[in-house]
C-alpha atoms as a PDB file:
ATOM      1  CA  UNK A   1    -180.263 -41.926-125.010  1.00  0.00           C
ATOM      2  CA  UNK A   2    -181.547 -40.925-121.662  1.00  0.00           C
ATOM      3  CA  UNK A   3    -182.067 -37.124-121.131  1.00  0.00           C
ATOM      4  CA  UNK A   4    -182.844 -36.759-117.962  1.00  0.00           C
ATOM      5  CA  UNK A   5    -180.614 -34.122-115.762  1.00  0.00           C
ATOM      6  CA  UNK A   6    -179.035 -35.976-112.913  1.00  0.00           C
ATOM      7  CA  UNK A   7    -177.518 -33.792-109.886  1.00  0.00           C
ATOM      8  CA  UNK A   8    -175.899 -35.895-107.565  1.00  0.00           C
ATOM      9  CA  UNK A   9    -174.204 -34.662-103.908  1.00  0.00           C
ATOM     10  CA  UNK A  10    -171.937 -35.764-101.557  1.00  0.00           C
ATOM     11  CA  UNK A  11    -171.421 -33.434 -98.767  1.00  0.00           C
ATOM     12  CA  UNK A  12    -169.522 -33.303 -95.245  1.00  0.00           C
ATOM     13  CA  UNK A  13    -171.543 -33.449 -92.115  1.00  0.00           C
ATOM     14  CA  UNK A  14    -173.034 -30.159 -91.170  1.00  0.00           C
ATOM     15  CA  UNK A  15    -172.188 -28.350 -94.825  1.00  0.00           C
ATOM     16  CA  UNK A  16    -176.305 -28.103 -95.169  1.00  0.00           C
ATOM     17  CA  UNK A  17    -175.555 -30.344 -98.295  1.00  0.00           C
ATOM     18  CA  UNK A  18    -179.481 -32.323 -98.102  1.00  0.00           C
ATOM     19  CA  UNK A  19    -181.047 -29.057 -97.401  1.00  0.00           C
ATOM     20  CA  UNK A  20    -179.126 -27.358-100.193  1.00  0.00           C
ATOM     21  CA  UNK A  21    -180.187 -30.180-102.574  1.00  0.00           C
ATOM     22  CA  UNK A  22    -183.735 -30.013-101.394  1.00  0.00           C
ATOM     23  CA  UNK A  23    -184.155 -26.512-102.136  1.00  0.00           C
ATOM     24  CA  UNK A  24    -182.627 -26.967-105.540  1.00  0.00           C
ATOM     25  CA  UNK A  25    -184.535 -29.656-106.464  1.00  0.00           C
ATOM     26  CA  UNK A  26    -187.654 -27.601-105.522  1.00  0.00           C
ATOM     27  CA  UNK A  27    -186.030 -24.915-107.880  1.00  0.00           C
ATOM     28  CA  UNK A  28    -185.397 -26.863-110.597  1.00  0.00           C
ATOM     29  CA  UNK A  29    -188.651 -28.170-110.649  1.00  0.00           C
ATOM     30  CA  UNK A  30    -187.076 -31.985-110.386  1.00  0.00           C
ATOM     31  CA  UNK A  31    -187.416 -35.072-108.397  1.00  0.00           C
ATOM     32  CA  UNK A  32    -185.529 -35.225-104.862  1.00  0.00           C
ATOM     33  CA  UNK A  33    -184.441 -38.205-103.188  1.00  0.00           C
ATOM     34  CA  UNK A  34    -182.660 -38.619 -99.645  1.00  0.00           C
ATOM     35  CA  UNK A  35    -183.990 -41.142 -97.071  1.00  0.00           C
ATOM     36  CA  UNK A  36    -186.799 -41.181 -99.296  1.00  0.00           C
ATOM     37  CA  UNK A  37    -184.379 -43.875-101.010  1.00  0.00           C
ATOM     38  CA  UNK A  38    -184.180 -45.743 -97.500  1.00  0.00           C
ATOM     39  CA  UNK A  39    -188.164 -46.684 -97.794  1.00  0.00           C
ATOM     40  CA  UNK A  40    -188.021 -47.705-101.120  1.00  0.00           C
ATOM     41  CA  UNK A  41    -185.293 -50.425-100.515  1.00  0.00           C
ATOM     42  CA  UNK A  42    -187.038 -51.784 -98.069  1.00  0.00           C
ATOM     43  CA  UNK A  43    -190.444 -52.055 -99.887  1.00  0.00           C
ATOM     44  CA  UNK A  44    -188.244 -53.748-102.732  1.00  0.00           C
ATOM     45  CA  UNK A  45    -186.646 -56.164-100.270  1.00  0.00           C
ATOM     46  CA  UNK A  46    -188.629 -56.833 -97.296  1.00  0.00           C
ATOM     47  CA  UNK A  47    -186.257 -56.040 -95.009  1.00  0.00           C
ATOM     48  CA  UNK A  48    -187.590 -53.824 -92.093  1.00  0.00           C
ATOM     49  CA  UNK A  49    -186.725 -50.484 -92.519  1.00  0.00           C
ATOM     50  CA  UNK A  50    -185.446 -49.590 -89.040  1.00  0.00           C
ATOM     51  CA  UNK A  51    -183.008 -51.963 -89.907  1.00  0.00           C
ATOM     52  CA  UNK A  52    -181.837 -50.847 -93.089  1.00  0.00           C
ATOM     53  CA  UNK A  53    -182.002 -47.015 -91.811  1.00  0.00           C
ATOM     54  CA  UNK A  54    -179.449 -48.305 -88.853  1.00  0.00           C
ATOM     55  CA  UNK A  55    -177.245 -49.578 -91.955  1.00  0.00           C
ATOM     56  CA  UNK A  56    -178.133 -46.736 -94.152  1.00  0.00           C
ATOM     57  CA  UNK A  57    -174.171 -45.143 -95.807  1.00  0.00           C
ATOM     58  CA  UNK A  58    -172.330 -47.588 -93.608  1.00  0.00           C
ATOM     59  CA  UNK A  59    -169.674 -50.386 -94.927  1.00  0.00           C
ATOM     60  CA  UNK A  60    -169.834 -53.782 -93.879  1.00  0.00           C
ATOM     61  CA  UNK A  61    -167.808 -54.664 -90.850  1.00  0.00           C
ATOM     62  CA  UNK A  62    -167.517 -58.125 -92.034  1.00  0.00           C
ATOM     63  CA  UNK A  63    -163.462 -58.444 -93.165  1.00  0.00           C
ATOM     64  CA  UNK A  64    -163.382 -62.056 -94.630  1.00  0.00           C
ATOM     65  CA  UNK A  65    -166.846 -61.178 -96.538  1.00  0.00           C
ATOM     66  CA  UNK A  66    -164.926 -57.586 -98.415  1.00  0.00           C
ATOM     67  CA  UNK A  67    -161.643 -60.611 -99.156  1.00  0.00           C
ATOM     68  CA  UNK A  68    -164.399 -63.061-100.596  1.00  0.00           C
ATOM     69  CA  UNK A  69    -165.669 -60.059-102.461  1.00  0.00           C
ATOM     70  CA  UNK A  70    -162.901 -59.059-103.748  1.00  0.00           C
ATOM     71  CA  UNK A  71    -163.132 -56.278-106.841  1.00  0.00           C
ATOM     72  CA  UNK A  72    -166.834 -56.760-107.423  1.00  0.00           C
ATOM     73  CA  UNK A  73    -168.470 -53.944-105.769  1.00  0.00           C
ATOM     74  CA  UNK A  74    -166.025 -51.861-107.550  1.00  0.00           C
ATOM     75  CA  UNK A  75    -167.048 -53.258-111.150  1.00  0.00           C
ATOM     76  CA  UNK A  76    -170.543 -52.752-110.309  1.00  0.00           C
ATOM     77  CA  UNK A  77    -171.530 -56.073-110.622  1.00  0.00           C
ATOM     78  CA  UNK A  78    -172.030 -57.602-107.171  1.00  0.00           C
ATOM     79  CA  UNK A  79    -174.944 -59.688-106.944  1.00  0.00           C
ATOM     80  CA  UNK A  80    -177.833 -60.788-104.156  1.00  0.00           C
ATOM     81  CA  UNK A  81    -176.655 -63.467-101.950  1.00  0.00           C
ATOM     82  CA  UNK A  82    -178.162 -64.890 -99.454  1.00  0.00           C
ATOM     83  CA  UNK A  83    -175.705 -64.603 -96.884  1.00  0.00           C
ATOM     84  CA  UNK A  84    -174.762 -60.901 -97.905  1.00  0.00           C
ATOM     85  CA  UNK A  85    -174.497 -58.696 -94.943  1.00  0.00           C
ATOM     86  CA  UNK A  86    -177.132 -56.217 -94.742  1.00  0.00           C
ATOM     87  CA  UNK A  87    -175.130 -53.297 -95.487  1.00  0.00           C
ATOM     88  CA  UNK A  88    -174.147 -54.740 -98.823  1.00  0.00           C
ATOM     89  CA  UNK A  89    -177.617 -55.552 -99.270  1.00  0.00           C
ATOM     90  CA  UNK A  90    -179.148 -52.355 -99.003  1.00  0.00           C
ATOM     91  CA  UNK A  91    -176.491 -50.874-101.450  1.00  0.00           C
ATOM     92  CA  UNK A  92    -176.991 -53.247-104.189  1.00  0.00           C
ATOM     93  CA  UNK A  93    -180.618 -52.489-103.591  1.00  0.00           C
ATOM     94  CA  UNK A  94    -180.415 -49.026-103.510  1.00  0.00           C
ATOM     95  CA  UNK A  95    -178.309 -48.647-106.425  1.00  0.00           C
ATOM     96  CA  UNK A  96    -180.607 -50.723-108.288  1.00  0.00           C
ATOM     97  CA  UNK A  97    -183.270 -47.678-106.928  1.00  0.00           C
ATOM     98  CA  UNK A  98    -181.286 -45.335-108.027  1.00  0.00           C
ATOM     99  CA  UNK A  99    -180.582 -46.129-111.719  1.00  0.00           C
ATOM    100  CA  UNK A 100    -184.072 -47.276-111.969  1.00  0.00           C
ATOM    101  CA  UNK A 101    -185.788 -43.449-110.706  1.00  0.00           C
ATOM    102  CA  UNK A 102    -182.423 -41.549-113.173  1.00  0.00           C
ATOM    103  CA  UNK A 103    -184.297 -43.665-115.542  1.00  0.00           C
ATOM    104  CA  UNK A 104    -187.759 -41.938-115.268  1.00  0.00           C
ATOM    105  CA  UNK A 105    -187.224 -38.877-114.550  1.00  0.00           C
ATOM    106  CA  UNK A 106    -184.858 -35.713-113.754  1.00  0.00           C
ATOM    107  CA  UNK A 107    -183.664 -35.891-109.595  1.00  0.00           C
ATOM    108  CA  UNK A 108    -181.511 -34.587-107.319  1.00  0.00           C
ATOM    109  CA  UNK A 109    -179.971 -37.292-105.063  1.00  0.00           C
ATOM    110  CA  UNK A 110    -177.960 -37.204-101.796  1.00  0.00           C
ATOM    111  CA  UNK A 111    -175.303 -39.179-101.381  1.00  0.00           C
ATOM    112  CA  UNK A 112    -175.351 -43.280-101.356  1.00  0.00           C
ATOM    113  CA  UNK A 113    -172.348 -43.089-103.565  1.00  0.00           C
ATOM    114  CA  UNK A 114    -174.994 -42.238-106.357  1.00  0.00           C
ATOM    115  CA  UNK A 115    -172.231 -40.064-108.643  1.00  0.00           C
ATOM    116  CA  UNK A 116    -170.527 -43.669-108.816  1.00  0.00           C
ATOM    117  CA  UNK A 117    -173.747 -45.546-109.633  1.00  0.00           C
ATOM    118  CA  UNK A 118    -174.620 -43.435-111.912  1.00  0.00           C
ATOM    119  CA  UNK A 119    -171.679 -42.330-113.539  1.00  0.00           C
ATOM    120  CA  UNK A 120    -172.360 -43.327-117.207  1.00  0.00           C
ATOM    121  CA  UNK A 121    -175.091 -41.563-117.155  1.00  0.00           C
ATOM    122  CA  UNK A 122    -175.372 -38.585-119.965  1.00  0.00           C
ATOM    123  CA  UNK A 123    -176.460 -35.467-118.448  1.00  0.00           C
ATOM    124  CA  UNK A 124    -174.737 -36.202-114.641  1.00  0.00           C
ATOM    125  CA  UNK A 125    -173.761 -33.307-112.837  1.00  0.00           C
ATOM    126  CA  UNK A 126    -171.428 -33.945-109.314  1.00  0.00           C
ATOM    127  CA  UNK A 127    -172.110 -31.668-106.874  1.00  0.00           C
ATOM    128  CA  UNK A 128    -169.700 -31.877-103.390  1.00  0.00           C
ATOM    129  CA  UNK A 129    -170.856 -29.742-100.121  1.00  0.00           C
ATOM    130  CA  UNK A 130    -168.067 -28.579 -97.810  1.00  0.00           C
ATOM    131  CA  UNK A 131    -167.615 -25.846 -95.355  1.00  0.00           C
ATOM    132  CA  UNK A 132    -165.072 -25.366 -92.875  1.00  0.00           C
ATOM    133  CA  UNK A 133    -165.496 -27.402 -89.228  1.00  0.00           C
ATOM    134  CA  UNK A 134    -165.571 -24.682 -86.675  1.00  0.00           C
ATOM    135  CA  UNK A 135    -168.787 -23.733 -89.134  1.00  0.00           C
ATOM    136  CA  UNK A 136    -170.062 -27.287 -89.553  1.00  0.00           C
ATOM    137  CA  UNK A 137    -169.564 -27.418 -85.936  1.00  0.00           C
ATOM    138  CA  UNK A 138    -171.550 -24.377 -85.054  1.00  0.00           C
ATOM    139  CA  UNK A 139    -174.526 -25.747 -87.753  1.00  0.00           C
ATOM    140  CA  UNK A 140    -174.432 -29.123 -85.892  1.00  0.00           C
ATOM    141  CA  UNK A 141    -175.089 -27.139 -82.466  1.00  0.00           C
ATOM    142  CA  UNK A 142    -177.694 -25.755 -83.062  1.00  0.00           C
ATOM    143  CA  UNK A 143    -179.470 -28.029 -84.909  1.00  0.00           C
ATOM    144  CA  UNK A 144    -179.497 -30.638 -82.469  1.00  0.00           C
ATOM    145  CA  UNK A 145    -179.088 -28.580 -79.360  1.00  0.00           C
ATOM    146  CA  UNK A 146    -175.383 -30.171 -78.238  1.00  0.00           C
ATOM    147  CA  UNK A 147    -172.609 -28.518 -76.986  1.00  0.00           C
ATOM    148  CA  UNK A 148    -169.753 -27.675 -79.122  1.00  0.00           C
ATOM    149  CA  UNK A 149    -167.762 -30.248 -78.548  1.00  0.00           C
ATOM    150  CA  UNK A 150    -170.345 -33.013 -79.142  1.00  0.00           C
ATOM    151  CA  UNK A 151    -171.303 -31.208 -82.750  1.00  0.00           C
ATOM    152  CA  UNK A 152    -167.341 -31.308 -83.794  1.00  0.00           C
ATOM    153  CA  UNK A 153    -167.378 -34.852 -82.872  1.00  0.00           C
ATOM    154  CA  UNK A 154    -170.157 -36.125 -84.765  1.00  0.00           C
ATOM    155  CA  UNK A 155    -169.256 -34.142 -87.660  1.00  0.00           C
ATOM    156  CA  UNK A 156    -165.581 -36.062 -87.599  1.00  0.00           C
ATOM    157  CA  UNK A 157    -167.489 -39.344 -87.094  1.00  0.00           C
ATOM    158  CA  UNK A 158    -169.912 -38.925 -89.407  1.00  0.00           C
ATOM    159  CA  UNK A 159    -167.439 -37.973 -92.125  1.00  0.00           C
ATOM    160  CA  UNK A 160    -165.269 -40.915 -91.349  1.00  0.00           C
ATOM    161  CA  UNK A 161    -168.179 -42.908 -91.696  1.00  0.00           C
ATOM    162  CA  UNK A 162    -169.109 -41.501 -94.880  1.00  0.00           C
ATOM    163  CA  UNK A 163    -165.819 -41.901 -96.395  1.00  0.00           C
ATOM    164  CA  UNK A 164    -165.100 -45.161 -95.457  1.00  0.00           C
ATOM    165  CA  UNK A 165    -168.544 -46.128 -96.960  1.00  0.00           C
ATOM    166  CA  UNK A 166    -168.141 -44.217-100.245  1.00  0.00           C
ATOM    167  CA  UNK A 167    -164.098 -45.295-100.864  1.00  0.00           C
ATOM    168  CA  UNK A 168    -165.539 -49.414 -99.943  1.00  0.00           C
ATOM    169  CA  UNK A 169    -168.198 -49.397-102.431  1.00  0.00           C
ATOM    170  CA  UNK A 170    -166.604 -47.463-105.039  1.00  0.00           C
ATOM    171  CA  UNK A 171    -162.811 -48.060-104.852  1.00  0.00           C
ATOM    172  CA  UNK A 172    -162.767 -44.360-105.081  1.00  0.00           C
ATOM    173  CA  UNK A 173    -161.947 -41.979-102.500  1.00  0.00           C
ATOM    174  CA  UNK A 174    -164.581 -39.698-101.300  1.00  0.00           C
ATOM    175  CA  UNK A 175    -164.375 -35.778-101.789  1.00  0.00           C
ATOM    176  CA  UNK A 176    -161.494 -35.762-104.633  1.00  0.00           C
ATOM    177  CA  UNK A 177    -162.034 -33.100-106.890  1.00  0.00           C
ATOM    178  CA  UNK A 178    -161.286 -34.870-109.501  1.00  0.00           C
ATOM    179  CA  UNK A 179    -164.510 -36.947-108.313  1.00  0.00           C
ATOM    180  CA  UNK A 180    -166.889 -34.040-108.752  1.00  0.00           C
ATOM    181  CA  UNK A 181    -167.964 -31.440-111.210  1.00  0.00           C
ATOM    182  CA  UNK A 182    -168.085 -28.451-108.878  1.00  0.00           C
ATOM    183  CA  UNK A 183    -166.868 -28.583-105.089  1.00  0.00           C
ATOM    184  CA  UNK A 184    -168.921 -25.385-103.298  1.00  0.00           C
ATOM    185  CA  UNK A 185    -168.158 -24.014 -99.750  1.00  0.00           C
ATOM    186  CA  UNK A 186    -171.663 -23.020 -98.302  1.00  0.00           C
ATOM    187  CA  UNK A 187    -170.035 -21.350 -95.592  1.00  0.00           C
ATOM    188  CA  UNK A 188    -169.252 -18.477 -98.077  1.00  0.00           C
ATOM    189  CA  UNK A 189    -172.695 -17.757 -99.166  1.00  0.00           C
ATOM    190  CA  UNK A 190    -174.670 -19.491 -96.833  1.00  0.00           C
ATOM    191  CA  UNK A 191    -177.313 -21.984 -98.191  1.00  0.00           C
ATOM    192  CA  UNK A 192    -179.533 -20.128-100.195  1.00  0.00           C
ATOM    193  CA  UNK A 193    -176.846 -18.286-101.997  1.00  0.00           C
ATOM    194  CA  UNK A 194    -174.974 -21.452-102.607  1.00  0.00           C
ATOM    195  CA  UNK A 195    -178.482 -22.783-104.235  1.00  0.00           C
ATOM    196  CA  UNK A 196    -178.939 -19.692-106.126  1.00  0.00           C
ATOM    197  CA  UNK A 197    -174.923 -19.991-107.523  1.00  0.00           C
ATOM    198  CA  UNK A 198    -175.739 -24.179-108.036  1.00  0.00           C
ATOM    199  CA  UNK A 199    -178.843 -23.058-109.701  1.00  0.00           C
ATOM    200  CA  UNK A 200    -177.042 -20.542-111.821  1.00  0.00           C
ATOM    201  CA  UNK A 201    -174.564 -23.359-112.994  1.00  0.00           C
ATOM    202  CA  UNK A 202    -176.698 -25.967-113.747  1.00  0.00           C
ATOM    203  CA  UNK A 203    -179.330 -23.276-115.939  1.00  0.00           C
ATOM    204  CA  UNK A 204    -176.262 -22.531-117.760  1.00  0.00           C
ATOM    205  CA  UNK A 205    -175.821 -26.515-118.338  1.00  0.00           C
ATOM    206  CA  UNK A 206    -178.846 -27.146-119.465  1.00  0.00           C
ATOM    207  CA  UNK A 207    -178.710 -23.792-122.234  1.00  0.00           C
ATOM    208  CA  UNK A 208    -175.879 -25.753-123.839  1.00  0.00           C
ATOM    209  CA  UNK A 209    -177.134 -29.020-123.947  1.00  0.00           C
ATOM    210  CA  UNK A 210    -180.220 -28.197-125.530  1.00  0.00           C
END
């Protein structure tokens, strides 16, 4: 039985959710993988990564291909085919990624609907990132040096985007609770403190399973 700990996180735009993981990774003294995951799908396919980046945690746009489809992505056992769009591609290849690295070794990964992909998984712990938008907003600012308004639109976007991908490929809908182990506001404790509390948790986790 594998034994590897798997920490998984979906966050909202602007929550600090990759930088959070990052830093717990780094503190748990595991594996981290974010667009880390991008480059390895497209040494695995060929495909040119700029191109797979551009598709990276979006849904197909192609309606008659999700009818033909149907329930397969769902079941988790979609296929390669040739004339699958490149957004399907690059999940099916990802996924493949993903199950493949939970294999080998302990790792922290950011979303990519990887609580869904790797959801029979043993020792799987669901982390979601959330904070409130006017914070989100303010983080988004900042970080890319936009106004205000600008930051609370890409953080609405983005999240659209982000659900919409997640509740395609996984018939699920993206942020339930009852899709997560813990749901964490890092606008209470900023991100450190929100590592430290994740960190906490997931020490405590590993105590019992040993």
């Amino acid at each position: 039985m594998n034994t590897n700990l798997i920490i998984t996180i979906g966050r909202q735009y602007g929550s600090g959710g990759r930088e959070i993981g990052e830093k717990l990774a780094k503190k748990l003294g595991i594996e981290f993988y974010n667009n880390e995951l991008i480059t390895l799908a497209a040494q695995k396919s060929g495909m040119a990564h700029a191109v797979l980046n551009e598709a990276d945690e979006k849904a197909t746009n192609s309606l008659l291909y999700t009818l033909a489809m149907g329930s397969s992505f769902f079941s988790g056992n979609a296929g390669m085919t040739f004339d699958m769009p490149i957004n399907d591609k690059l999940f099916v290849t990802q996924s493949e990624i993903i199950k493949n690295l939970a294999d080998e070794k302990s790792a922290v990964f950011i979303g990519r609907c990887s609580d869904y992909v790797l959801r029979n998984y043993p020792n799987l712990l669901r982390l979601f990132i959330h904070a409130p938008l006017d914070f989100r907003t303010a983080h988004i600012a900042e970080r890319h040096d936009i106004t205000l308004d600008k930051a609370k639109e890409l953080a609405i976007k983005t999240d659209k985007r982000r659900a919409n991908y997640y509740n395609y490929y996984t018939g699920q809908k993206w942020g339930r609770i009852d899709n997560c182990d813990i749901a964490i506001d890092s606008s209470r404790l900023g991100i450190d403190g929100t590592v430290e509390t994740l960190a906490g948790y997931i020490e405590a986790y590993r105590e019992i399973k040993k």
